[in-house]
C-alpha atoms as a PDB file:
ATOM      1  CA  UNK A   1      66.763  -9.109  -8.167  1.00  0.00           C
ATOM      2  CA  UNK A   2      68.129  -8.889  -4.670  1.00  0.00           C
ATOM      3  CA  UNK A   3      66.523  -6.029  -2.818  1.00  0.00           C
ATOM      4  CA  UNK A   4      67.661  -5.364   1.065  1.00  0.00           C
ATOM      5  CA  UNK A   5      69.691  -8.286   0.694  1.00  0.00           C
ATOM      6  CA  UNK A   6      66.800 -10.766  -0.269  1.00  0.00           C
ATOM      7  CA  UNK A   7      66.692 -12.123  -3.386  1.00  0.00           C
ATOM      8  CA  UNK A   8      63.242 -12.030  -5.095  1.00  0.00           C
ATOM      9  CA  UNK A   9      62.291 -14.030  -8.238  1.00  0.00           C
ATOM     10  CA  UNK A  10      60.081 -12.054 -10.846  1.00  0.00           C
ATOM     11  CA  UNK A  11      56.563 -13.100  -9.225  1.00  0.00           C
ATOM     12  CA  UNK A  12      57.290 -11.572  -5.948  1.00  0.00           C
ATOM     13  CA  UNK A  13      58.682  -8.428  -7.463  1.00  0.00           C
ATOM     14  CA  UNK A  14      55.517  -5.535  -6.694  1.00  0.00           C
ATOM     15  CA  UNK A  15      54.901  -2.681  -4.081  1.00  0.00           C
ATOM     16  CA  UNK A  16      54.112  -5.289  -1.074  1.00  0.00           C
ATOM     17  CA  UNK A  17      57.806  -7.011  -0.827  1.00  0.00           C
ATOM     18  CA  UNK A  18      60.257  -4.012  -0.160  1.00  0.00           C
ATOM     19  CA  UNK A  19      61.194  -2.121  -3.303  1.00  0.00           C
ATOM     20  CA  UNK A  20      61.656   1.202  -2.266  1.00  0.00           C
ATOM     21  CA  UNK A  21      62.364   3.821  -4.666  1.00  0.00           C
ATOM     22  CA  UNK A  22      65.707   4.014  -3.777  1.00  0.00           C
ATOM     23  CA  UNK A  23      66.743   3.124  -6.991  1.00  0.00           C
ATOM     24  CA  UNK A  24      64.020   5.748  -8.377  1.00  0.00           C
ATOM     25  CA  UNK A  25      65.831   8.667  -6.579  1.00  0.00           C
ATOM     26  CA  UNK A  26      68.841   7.500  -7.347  1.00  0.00           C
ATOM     27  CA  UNK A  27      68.539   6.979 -10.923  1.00  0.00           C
ATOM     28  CA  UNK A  28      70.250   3.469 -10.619  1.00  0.00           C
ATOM     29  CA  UNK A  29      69.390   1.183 -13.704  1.00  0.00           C
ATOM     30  CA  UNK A  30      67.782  -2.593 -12.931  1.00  0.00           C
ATOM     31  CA  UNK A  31      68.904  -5.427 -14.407  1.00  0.00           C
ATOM     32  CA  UNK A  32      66.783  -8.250 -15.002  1.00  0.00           C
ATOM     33  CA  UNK A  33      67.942 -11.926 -16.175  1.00  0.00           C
ATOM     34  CA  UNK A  34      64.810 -13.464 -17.647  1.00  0.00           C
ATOM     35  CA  UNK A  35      65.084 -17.515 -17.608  1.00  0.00           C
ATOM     36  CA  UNK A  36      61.743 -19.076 -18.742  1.00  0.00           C
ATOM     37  CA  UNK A  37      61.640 -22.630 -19.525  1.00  0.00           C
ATOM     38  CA  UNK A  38      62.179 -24.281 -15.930  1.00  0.00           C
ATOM     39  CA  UNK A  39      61.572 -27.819 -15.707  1.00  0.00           C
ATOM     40  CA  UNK A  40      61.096 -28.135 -19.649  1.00  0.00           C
ATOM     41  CA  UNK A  41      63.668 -28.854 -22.597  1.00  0.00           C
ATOM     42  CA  UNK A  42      65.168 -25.924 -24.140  1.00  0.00           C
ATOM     43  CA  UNK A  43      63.576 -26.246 -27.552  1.00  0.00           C
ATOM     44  CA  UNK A  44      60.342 -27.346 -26.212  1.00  0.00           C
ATOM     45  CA  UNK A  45      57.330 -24.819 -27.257  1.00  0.00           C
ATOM     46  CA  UNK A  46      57.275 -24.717 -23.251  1.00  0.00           C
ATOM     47  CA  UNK A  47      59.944 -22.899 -23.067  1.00  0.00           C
ATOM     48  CA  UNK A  48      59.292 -20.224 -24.950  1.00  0.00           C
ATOM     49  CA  UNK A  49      55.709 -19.844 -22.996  1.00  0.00           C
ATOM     50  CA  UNK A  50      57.385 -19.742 -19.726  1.00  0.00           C
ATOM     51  CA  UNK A  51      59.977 -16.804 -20.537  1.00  0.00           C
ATOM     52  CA  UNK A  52      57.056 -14.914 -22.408  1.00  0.00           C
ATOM     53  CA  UNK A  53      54.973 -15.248 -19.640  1.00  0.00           C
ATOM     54  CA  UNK A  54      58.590 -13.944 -16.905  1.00  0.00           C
ATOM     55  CA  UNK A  55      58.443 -10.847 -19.891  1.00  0.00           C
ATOM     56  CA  UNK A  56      54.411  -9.923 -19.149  1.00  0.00           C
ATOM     57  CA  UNK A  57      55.484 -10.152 -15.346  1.00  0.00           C
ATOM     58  CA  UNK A  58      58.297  -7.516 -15.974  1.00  0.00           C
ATOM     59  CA  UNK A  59      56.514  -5.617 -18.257  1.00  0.00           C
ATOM     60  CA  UNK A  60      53.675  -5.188 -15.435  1.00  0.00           C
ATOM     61  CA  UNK A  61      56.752  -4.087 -12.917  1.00  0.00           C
ATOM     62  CA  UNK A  62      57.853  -1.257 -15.596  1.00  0.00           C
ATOM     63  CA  UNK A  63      54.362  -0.135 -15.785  1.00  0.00           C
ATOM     64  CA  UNK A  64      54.706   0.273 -11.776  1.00  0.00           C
ATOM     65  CA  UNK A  65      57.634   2.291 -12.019  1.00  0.00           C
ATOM     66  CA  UNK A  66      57.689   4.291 -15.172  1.00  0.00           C
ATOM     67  CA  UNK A  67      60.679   6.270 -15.571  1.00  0.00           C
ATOM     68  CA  UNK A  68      63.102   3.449 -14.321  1.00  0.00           C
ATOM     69  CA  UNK A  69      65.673   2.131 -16.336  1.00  0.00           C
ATOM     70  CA  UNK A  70      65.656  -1.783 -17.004  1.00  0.00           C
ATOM     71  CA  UNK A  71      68.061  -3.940 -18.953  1.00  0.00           C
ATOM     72  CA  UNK A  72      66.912  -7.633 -19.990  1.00  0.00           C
ATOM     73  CA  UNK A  73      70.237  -9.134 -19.746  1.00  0.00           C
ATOM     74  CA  UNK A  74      72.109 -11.835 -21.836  1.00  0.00           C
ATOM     75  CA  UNK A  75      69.592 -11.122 -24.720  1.00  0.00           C
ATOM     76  CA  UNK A  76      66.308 -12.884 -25.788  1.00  0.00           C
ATOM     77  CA  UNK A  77      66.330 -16.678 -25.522  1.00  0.00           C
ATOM     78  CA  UNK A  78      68.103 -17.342 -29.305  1.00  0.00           C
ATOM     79  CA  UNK A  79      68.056 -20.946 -29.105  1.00  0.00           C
ATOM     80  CA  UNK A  80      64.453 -20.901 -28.161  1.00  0.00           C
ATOM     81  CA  UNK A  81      64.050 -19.162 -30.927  1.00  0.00           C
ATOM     82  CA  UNK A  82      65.882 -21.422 -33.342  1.00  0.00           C
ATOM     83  CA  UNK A  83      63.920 -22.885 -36.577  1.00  0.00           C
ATOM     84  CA  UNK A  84      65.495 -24.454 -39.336  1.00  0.00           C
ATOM     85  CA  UNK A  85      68.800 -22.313 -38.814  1.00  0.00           C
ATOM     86  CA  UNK A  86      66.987 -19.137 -38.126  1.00  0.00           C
ATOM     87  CA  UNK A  87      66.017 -17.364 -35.425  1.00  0.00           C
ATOM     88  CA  UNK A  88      62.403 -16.807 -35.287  1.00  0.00           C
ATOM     89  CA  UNK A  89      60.160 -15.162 -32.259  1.00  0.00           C
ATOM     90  CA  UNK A  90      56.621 -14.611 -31.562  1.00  0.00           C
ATOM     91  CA  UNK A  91      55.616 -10.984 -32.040  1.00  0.00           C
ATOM     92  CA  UNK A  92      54.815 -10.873 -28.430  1.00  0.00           C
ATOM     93  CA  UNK A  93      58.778 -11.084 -27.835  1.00  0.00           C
ATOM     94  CA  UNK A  94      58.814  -7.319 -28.773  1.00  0.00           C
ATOM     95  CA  UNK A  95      56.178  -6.272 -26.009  1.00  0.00           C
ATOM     96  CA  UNK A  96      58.190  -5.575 -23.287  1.00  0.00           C
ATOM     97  CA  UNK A  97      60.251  -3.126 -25.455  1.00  0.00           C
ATOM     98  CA  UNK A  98      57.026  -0.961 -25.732  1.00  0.00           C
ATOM     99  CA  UNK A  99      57.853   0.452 -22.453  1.00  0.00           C
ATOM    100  CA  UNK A 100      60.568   3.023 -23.747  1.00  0.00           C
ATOM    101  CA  UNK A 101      63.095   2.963 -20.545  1.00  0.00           C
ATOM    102  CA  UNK A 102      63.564  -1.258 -21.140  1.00  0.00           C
ATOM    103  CA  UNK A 103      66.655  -2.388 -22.457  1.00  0.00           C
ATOM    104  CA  UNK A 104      68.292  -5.027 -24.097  1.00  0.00           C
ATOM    105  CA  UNK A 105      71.867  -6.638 -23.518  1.00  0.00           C
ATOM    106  CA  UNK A 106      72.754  -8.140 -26.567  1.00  0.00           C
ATOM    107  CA  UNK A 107      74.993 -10.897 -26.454  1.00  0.00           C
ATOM    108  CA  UNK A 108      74.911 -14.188 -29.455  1.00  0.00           C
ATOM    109  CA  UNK A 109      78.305 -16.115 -28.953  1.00  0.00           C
ATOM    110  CA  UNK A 110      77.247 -17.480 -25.703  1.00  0.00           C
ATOM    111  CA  UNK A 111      73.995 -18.823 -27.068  1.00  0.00           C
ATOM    112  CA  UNK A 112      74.717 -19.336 -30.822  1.00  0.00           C
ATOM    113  CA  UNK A 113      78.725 -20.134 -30.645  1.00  0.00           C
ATOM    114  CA  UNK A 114      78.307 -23.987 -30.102  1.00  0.00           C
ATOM    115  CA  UNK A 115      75.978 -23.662 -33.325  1.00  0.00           C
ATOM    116  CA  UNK A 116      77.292 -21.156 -35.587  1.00  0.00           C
ATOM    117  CA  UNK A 117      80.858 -19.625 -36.403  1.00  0.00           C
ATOM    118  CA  UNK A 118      82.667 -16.293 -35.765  1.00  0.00           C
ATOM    119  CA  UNK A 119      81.546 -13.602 -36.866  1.00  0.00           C
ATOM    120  CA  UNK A 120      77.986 -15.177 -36.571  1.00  0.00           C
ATOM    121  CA  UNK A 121      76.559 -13.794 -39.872  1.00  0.00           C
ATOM    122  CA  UNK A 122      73.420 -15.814 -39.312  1.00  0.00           C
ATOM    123  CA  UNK A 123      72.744 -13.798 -36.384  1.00  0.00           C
ATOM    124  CA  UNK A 124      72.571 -10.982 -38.440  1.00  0.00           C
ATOM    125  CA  UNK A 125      68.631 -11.015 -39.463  1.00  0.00           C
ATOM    126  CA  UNK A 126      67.316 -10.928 -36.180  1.00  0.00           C
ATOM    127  CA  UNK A 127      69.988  -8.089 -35.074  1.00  0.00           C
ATOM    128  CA  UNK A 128      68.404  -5.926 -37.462  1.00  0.00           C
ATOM    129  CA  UNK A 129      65.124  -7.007 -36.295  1.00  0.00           C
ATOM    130  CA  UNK A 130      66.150  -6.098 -33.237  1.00  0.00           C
ATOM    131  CA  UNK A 131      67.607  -2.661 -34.212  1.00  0.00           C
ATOM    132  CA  UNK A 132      64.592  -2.079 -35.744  1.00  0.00           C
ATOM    133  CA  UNK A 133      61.822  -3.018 -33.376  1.00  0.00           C
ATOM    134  CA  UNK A 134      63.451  -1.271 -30.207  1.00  0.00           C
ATOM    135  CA  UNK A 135      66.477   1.031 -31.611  1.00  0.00           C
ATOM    136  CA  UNK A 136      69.954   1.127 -31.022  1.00  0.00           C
ATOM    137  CA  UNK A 137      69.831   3.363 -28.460  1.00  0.00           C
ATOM    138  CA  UNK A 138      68.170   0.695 -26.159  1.00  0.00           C
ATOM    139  CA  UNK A 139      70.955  -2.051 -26.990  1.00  0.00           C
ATOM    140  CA  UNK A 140      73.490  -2.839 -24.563  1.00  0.00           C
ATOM    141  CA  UNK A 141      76.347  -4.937 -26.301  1.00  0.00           C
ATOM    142  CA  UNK A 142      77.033  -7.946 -23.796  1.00  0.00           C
ATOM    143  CA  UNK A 143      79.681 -10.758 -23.867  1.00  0.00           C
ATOM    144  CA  UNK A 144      79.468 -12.881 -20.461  1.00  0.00           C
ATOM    145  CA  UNK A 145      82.909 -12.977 -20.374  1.00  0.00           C
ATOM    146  CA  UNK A 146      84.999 -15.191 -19.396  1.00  0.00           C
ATOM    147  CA  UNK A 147      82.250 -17.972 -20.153  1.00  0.00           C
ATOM    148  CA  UNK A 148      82.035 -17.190 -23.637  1.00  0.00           C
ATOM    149  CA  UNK A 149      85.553 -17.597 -23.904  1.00  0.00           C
ATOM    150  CA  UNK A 150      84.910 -21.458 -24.784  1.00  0.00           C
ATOM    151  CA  UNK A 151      83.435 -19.862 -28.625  1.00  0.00           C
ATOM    152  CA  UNK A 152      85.515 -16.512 -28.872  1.00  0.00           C
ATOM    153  CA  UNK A 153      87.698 -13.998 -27.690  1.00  0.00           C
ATOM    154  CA  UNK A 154      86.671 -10.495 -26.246  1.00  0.00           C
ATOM    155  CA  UNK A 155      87.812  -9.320 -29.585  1.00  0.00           C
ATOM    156  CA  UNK A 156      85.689 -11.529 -31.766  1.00  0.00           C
ATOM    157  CA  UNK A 157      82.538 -10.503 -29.561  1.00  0.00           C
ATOM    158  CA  UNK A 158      83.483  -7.112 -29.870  1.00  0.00           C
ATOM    159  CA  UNK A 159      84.185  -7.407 -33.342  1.00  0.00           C
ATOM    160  CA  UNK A 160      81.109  -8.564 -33.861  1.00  0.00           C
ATOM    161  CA  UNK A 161      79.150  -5.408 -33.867  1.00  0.00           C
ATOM    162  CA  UNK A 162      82.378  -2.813 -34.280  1.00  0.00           C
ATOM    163  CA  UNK A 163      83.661  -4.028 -38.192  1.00  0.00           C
ATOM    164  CA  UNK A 164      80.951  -7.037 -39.056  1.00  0.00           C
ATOM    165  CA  UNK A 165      76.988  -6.115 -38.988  1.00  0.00           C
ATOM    166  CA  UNK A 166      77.533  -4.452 -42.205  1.00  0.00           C
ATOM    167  CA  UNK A 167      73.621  -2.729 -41.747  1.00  0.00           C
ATOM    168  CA  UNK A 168      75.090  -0.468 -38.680  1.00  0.00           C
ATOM    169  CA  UNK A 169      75.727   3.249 -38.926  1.00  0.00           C
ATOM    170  CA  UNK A 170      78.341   4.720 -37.161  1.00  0.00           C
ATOM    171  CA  UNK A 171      75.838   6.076 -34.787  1.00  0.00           C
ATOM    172  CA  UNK A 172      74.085   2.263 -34.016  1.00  0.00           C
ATOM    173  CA  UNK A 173      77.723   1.258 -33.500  1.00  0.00           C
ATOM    174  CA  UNK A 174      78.651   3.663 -31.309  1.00  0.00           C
ATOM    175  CA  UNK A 175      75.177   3.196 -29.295  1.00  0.00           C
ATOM    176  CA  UNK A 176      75.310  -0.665 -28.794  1.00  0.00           C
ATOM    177  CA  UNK A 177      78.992  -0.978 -27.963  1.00  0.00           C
ATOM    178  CA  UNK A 178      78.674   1.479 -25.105  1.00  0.00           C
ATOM    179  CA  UNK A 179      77.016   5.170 -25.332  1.00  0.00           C
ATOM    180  CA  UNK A 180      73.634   3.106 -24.265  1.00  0.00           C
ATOM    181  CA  UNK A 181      75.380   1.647 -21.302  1.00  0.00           C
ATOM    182  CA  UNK A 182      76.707   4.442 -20.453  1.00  0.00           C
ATOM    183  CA  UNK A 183      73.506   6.494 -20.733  1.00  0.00           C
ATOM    184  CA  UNK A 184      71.698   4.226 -18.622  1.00  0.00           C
ATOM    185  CA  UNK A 185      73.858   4.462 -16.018  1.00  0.00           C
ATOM    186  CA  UNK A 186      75.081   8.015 -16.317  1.00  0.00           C
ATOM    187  CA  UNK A 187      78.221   7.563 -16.984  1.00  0.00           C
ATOM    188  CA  UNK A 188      79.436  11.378 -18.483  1.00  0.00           C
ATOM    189  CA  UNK A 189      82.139  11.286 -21.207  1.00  0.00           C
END
């Protein structure tokens, strides 16, 4: 996160380095890129450890500064998560989504498109997990374009949750392709 023009790595992120409430006031959403896994192999149990522990840190921030909207982007670490073709996370994955203003930018091609195909149907389990354990109305649909390009088009990502995902409702469509985004950073119609 950079605050007045310093960029500050999770750790460092508390009342004693600069955050003002500027942000606060202004009801301007934070976004958050959560890495974990420094130094170790991406599939190493490690890994996983190291962005649960980056999660707890955040978490501790939100519980600073209730009332301020976060976004986790570029998802949850899927290939971390990756077991026998599935994606499977520890419960405490869903912790940081008990603080009801934290969001979560969803985004699979970038992750899972070396490793599965368009329209990414085995994504689909934990999508509904993740519809389920934190709501619709706290996904942000993501596509880290034009890097994903190498998997898919804009369309195909899009496509992804606007005519595939089968389990959606109109209304979890509408919120994960953009009325969340929009909400969170109140943007009227």
């Amino acid at each position: 996160m950079i605050i007045d023009g310093h960029n500050y790595c999770l750790p460092q992120l508390d009342s004693k380095v600069g955050y003002t409430s500027l942000e606060h006031k202004m009801n301007l959403p934070v976004y958050f890129t959560l890495i974990g896994g420094r130094g170790s192999k991406l599939y190493e149990r490690s890994w996983m450890d190291d962005y649960l522990a980056e999660q707890r840190i955040l978490l501790d921030w939100l519980n600073q500064y209730t009332g301020l909207n976060v976004v986790v982007t570029h998802g949850l670490p899927w290939t971390a998560g990756l077991e026998n073709g599935k994606i499977n996370f520890p419960e405490e994955i869903w912790d940081i989504f008990k603080s009801p203003n934290c969001h979560l930018q969803i985004l699979i091609p970038i992750q899972m498109g070396s490793r599965w195909e368009y329209p990414w149907k085995e994504s689909e389990p934990i999508i509904k997990l993740a519809i389920e354990r934190i709501g619709a109305n706290r996904i942000i649909w993501g596509t880290d374009m034009p890097m994903v390009a190498r998997f898919c088009t804009y369309k195909q990502a899009l496509d992804q949750f606007k005519i595939h995902c089968n389990f959606l409702s109109d209304t979890e469509r509408k919120d994960i392709i953009g009325r969340t985004a929009a909400r969170v950073m109140n943007i009227n119609n």
